[in-house]
PDB file of N, CA and C in Angstrom:
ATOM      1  N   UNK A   1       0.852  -1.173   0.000  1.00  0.00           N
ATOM      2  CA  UNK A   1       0.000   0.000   0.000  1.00  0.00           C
ATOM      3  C   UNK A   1       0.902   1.240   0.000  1.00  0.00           C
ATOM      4  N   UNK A   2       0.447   2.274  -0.566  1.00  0.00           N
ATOM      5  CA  UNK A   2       1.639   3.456  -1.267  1.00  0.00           C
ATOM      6  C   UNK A   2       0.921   4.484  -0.032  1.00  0.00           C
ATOM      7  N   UNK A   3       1.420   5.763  -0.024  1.00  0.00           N
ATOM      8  CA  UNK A   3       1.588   6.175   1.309  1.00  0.00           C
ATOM      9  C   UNK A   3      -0.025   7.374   0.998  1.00  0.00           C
ATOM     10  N   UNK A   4      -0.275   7.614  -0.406  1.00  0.00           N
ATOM     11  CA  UNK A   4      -1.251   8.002  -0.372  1.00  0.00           C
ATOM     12  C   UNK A   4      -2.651   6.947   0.224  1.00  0.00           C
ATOM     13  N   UNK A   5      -2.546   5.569  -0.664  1.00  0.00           N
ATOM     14  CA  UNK A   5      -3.893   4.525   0.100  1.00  0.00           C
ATOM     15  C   UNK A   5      -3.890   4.844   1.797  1.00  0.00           C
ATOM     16  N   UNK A   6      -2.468   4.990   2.302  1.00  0.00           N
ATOM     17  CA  UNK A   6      -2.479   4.459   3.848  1.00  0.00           C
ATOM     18  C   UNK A   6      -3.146   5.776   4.352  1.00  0.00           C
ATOM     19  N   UNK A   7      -3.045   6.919   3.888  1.00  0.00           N
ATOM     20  CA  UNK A   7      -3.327   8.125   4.164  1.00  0.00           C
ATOM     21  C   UNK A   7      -5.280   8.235   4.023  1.00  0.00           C
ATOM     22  N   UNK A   8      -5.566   7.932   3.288  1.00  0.00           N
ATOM     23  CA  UNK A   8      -6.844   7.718   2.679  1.00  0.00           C
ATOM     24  C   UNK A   8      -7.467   6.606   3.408  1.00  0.00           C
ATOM     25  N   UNK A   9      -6.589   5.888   4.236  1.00  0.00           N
ATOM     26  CA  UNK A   9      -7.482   4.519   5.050  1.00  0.00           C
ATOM     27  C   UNK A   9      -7.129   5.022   6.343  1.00  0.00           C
ATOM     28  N   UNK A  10      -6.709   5.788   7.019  1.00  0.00           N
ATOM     29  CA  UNK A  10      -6.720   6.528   8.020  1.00  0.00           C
ATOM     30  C   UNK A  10      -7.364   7.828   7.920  1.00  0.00           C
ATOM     31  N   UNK A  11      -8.194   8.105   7.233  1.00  0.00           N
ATOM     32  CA  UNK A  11      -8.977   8.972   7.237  1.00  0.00           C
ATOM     33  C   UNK A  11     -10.664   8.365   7.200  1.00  0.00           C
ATOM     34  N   UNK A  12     -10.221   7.468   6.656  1.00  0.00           N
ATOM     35  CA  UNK A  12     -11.975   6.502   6.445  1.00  0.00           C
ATOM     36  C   UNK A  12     -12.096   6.242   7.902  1.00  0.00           C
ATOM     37  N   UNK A  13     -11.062   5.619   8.675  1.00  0.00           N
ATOM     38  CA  UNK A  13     -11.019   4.993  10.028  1.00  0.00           C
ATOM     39  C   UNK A  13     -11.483   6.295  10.614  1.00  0.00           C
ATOM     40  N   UNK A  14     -10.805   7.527  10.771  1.00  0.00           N
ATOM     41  CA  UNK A  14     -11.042   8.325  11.662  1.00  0.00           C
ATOM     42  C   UNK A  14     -13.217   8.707  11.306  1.00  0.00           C
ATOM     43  N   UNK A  15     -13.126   8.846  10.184  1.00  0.00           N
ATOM     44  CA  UNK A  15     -14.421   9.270   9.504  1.00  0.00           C
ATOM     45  C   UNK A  15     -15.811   8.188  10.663  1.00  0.00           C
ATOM     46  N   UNK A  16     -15.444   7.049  10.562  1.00  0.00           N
ATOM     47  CA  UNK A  16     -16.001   5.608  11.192  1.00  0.00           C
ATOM     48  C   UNK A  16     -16.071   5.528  13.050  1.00  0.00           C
ATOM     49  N   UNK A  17     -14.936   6.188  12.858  1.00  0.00           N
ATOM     50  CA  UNK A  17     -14.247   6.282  14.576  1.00  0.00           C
ATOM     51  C   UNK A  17     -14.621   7.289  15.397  1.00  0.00           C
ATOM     52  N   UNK A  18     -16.025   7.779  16.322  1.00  0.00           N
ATOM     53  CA  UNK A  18     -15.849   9.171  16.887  1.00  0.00           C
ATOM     54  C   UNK A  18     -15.133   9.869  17.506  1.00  0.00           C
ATOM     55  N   UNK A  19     -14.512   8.746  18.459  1.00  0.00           N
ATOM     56  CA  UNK A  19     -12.733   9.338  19.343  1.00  0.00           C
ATOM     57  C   UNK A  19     -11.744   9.831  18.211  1.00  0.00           C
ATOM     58  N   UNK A  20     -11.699   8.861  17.592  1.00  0.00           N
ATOM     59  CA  UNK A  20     -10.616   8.881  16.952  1.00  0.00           C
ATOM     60  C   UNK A  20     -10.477  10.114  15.864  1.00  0.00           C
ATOM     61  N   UNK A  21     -11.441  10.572  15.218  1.00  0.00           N
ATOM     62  CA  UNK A  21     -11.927  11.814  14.436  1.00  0.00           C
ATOM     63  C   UNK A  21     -12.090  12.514  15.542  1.00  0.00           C
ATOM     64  N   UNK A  22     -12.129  12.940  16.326  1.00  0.00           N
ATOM     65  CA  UNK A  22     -12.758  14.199  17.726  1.00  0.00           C
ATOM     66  C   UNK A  22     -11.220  14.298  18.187  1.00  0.00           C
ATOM     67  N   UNK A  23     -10.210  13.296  18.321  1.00  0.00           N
ATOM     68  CA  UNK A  23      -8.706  13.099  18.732  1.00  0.00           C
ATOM     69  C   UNK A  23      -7.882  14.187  17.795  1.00  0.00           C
ATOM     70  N   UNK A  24      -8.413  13.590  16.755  1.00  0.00           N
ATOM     71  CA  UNK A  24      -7.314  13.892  15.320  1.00  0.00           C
ATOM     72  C   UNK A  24      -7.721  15.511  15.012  1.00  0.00           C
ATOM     73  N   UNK A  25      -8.913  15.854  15.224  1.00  0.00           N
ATOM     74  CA  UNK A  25      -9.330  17.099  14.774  1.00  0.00           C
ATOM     75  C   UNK A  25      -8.821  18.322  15.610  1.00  0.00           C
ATOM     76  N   UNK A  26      -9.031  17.501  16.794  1.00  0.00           N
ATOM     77  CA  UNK A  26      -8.489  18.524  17.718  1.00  0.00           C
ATOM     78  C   UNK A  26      -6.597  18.495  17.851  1.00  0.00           C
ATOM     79  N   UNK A  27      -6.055  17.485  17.549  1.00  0.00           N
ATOM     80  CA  UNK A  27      -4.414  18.065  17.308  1.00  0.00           C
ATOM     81  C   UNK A  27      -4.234  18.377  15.937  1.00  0.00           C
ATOM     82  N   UNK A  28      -4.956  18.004  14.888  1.00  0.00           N
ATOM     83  CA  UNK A  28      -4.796  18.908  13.447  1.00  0.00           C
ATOM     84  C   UNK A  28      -5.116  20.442  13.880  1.00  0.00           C
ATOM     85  N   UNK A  29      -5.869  21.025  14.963  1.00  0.00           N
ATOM     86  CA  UNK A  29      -6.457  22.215  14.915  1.00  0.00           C
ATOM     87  C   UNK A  29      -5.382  23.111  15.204  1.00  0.00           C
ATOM     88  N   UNK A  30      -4.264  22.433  16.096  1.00  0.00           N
ATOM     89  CA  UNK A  30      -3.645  23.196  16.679  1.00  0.00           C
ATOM     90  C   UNK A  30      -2.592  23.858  15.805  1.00  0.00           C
ATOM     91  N   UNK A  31      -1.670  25.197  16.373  1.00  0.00           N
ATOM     92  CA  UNK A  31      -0.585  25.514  15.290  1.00  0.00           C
ATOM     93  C   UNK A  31       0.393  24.304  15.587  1.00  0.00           C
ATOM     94  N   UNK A  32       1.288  24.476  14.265  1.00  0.00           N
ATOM     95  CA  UNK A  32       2.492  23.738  14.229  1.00  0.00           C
ATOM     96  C   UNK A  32       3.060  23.182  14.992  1.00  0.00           C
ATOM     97  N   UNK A  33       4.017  23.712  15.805  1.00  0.00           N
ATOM     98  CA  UNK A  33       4.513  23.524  17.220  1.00  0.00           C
ATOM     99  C   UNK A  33       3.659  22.650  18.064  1.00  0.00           C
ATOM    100  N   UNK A  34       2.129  23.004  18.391  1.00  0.00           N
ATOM    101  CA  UNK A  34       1.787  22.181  19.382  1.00  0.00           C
ATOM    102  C   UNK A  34       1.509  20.785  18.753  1.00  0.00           C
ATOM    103  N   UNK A  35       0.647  21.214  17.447  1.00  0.00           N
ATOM    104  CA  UNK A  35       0.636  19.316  16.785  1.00  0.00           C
ATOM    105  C   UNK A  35       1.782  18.785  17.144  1.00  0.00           C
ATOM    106  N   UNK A  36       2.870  19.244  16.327  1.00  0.00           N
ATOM    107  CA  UNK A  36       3.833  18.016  16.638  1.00  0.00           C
ATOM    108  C   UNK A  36       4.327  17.779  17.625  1.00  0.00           C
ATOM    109  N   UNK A  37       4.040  18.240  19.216  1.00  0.00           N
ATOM    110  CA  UNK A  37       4.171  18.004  20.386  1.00  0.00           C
ATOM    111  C   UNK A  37       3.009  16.916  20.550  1.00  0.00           C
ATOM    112  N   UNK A  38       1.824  17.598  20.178  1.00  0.00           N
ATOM    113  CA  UNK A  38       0.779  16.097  20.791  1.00  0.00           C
ATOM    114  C   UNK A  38       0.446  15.205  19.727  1.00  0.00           C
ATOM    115  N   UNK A  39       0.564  15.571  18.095  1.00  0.00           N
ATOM    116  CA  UNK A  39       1.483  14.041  17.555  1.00  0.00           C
ATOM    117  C   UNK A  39       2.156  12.966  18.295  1.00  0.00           C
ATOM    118  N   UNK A  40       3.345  13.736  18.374  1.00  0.00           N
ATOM    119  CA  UNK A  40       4.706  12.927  19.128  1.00  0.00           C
ATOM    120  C   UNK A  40       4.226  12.244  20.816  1.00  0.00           C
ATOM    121  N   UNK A  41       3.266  13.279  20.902  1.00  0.00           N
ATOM    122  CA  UNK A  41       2.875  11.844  22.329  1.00  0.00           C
ATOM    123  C   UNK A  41       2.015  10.784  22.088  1.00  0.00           C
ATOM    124  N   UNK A  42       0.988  11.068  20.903  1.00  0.00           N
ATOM    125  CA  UNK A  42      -0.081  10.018  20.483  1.00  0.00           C
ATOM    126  C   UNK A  42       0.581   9.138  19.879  1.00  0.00           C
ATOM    127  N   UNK A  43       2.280   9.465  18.992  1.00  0.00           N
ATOM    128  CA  UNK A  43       2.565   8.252  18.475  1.00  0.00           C
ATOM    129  C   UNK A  43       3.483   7.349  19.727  1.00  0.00           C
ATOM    130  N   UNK A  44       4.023   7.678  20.211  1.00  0.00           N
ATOM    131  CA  UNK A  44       4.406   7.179  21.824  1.00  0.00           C
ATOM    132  C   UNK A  44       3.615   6.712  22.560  1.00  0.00           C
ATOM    133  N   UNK A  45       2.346   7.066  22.609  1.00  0.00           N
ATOM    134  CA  UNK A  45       1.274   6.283  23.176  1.00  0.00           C
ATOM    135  C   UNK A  45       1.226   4.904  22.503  1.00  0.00           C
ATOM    136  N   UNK A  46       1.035   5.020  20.992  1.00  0.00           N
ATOM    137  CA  UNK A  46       0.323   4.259  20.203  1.00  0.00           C
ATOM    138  C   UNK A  46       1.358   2.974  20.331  1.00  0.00           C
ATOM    139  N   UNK A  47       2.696   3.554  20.070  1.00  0.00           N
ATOM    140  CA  UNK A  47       3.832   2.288  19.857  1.00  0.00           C
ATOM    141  C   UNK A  47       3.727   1.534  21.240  1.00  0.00           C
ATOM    142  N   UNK A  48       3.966   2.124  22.757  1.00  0.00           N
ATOM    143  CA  UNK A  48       3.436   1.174  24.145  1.00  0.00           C
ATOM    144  C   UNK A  48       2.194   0.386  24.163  1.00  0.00           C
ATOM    145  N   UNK A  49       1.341   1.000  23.273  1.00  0.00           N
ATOM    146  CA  UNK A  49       0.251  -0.114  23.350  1.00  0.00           C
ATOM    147  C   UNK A  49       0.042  -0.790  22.117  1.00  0.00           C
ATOM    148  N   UNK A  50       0.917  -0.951  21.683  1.00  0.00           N
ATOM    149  CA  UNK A  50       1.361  -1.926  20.858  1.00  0.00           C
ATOM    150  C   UNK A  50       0.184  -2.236  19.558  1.00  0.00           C
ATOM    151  N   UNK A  51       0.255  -0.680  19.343  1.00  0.00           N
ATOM    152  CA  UNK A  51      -0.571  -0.148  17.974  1.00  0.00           C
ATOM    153  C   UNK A  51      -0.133  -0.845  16.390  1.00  0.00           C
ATOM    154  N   UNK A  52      -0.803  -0.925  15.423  1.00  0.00           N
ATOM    155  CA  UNK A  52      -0.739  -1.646  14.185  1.00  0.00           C
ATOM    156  C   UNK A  52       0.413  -0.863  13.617  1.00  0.00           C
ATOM    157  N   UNK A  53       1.574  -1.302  13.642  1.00  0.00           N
ATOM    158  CA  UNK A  53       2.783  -0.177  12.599  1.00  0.00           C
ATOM    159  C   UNK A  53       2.103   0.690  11.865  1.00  0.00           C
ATOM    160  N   UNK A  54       1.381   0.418  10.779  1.00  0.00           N
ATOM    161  CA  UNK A  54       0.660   0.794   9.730  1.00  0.00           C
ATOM    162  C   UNK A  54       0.086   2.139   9.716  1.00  0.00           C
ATOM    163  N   UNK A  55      -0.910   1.384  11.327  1.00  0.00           N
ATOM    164  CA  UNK A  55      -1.493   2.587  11.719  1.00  0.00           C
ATOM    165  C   UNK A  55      -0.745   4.035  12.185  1.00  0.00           C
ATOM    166  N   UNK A  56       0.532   3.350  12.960  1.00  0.00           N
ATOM    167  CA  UNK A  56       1.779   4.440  13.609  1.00  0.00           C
ATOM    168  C   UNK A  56       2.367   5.179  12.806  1.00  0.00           C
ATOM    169  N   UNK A  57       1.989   4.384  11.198  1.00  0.00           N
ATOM    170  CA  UNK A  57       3.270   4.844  10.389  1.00  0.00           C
ATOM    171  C   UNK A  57       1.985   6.172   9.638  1.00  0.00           C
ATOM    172  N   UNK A  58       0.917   5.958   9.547  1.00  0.00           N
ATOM    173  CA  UNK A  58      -0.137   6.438   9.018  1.00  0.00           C
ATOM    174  C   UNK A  58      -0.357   8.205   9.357  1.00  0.00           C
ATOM    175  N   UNK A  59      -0.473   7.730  11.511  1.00  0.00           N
ATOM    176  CA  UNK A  59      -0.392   9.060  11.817  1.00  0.00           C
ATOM    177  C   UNK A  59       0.927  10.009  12.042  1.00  0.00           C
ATOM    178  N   UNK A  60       2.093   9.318  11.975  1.00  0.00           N
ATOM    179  CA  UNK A  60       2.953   9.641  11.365  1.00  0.00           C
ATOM    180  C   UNK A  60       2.953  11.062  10.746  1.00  0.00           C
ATOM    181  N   UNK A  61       2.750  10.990   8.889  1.00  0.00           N
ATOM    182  CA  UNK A  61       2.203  11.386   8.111  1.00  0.00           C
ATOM    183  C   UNK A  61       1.898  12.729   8.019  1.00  0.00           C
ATOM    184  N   UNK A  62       0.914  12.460   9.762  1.00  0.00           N
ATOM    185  CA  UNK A  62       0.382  14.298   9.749  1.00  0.00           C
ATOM    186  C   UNK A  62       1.664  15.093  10.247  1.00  0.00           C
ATOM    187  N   UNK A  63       2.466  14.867  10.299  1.00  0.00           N
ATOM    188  CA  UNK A  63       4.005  15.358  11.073  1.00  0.00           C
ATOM    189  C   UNK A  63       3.723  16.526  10.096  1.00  0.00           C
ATOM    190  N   UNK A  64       3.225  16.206   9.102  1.00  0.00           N
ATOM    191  CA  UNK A  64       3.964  17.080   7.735  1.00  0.00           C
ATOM    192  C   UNK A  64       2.697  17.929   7.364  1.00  0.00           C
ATOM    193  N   UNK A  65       3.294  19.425   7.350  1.00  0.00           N
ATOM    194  CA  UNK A  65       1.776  20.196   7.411  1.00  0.00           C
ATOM    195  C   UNK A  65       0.835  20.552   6.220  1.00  0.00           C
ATOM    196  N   UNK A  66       1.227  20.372   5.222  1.00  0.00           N
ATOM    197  CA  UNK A  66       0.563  19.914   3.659  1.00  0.00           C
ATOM    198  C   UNK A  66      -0.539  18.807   4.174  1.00  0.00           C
ATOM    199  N   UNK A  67       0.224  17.668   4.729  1.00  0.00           N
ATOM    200  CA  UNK A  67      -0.901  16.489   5.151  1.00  0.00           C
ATOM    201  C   UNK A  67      -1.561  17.127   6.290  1.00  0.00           C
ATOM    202  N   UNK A  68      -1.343  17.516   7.536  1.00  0.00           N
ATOM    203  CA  UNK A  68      -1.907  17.540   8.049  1.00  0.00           C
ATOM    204  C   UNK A  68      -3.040  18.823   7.501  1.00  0.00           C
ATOM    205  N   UNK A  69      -2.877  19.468   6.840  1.00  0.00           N
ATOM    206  CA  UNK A  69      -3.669  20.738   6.608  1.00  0.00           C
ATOM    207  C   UNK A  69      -5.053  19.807   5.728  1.00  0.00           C
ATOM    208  N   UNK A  70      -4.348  19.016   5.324  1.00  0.00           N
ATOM    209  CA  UNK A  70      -5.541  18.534   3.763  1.00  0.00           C
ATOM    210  C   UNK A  70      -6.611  17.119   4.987  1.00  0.00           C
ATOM    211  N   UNK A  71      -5.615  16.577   5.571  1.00  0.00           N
ATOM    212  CA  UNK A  71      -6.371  15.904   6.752  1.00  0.00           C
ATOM    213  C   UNK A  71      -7.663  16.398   7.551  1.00  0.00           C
ATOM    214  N   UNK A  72      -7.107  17.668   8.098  1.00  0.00           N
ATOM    215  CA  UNK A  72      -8.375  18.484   8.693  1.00  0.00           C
ATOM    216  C   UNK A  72      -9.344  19.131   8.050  1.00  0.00           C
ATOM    217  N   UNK A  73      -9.109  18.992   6.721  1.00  0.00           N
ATOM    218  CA  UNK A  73     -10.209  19.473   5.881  1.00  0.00           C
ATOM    219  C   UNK A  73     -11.270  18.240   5.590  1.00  0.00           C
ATOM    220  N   UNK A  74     -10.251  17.303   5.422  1.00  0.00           N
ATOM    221  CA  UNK A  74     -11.261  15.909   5.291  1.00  0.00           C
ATOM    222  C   UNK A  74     -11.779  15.833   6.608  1.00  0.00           C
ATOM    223  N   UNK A  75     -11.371  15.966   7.329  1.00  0.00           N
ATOM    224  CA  UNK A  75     -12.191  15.775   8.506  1.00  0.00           C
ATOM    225  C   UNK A  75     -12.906  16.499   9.184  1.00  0.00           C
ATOM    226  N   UNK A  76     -12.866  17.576   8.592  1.00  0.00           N
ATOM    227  CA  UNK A  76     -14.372  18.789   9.247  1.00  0.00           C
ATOM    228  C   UNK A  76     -14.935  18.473   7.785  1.00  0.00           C
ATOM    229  N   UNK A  77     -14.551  18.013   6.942  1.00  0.00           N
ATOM    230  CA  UNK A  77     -15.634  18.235   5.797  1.00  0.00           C
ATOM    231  C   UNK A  77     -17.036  18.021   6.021  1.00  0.00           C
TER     232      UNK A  77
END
C-alpha cells in the first residue's frame, strides 16, 4: 500500500471512529509547534500499546503540514 492509500485509510477509520476523528481534529487544529508536540505523544502512546505499525506509520504522516492541513479538511468536511 503506497503512502497516499495508507493516508486515505486513516482517514476513512477516523471518519467511522468518533474518538478517533474528535482526537485527530483537535491536534490537526492546533498551530504547528503544538501538533507536533501532541502528535509525538499520540505516536508514543500508540507504539506502548502496541498499535498496528501501519497505523503508527499512518499518523505519522500528519508530522507534515501539507498532510496535516488537507487531513483536517477531510475531517471537518
Amino acid at each position: 500500500m503506497n503512502r497516499e492509500e495508507m493516508f486515505m485509510q486513516l482517514m476513512a477509520v477516523a471518519r467511522e471512529t468518533p474518538e478517533t476523528r474528535r482526537q485527530l481534529v483537535t491536534i490537526l487544529s492546533q498551530e504547528a509547534f503544538h501538533r507536533q508536540s501532541l502528535l509525538g505523544t499520540l505516536l508514543e502512546d500508540l507504539r506502548m500499546r502496541g498499535a498496528p505499525v501501519e497505523f503508527i506509520e499512518c499518523i505519522g504522516f500528519l508530522r507534515d503540514d501539507d498532510t496535516a492541513a488537507r487531513a483536517l479538511e477531510l475531517l471537518r468536511g
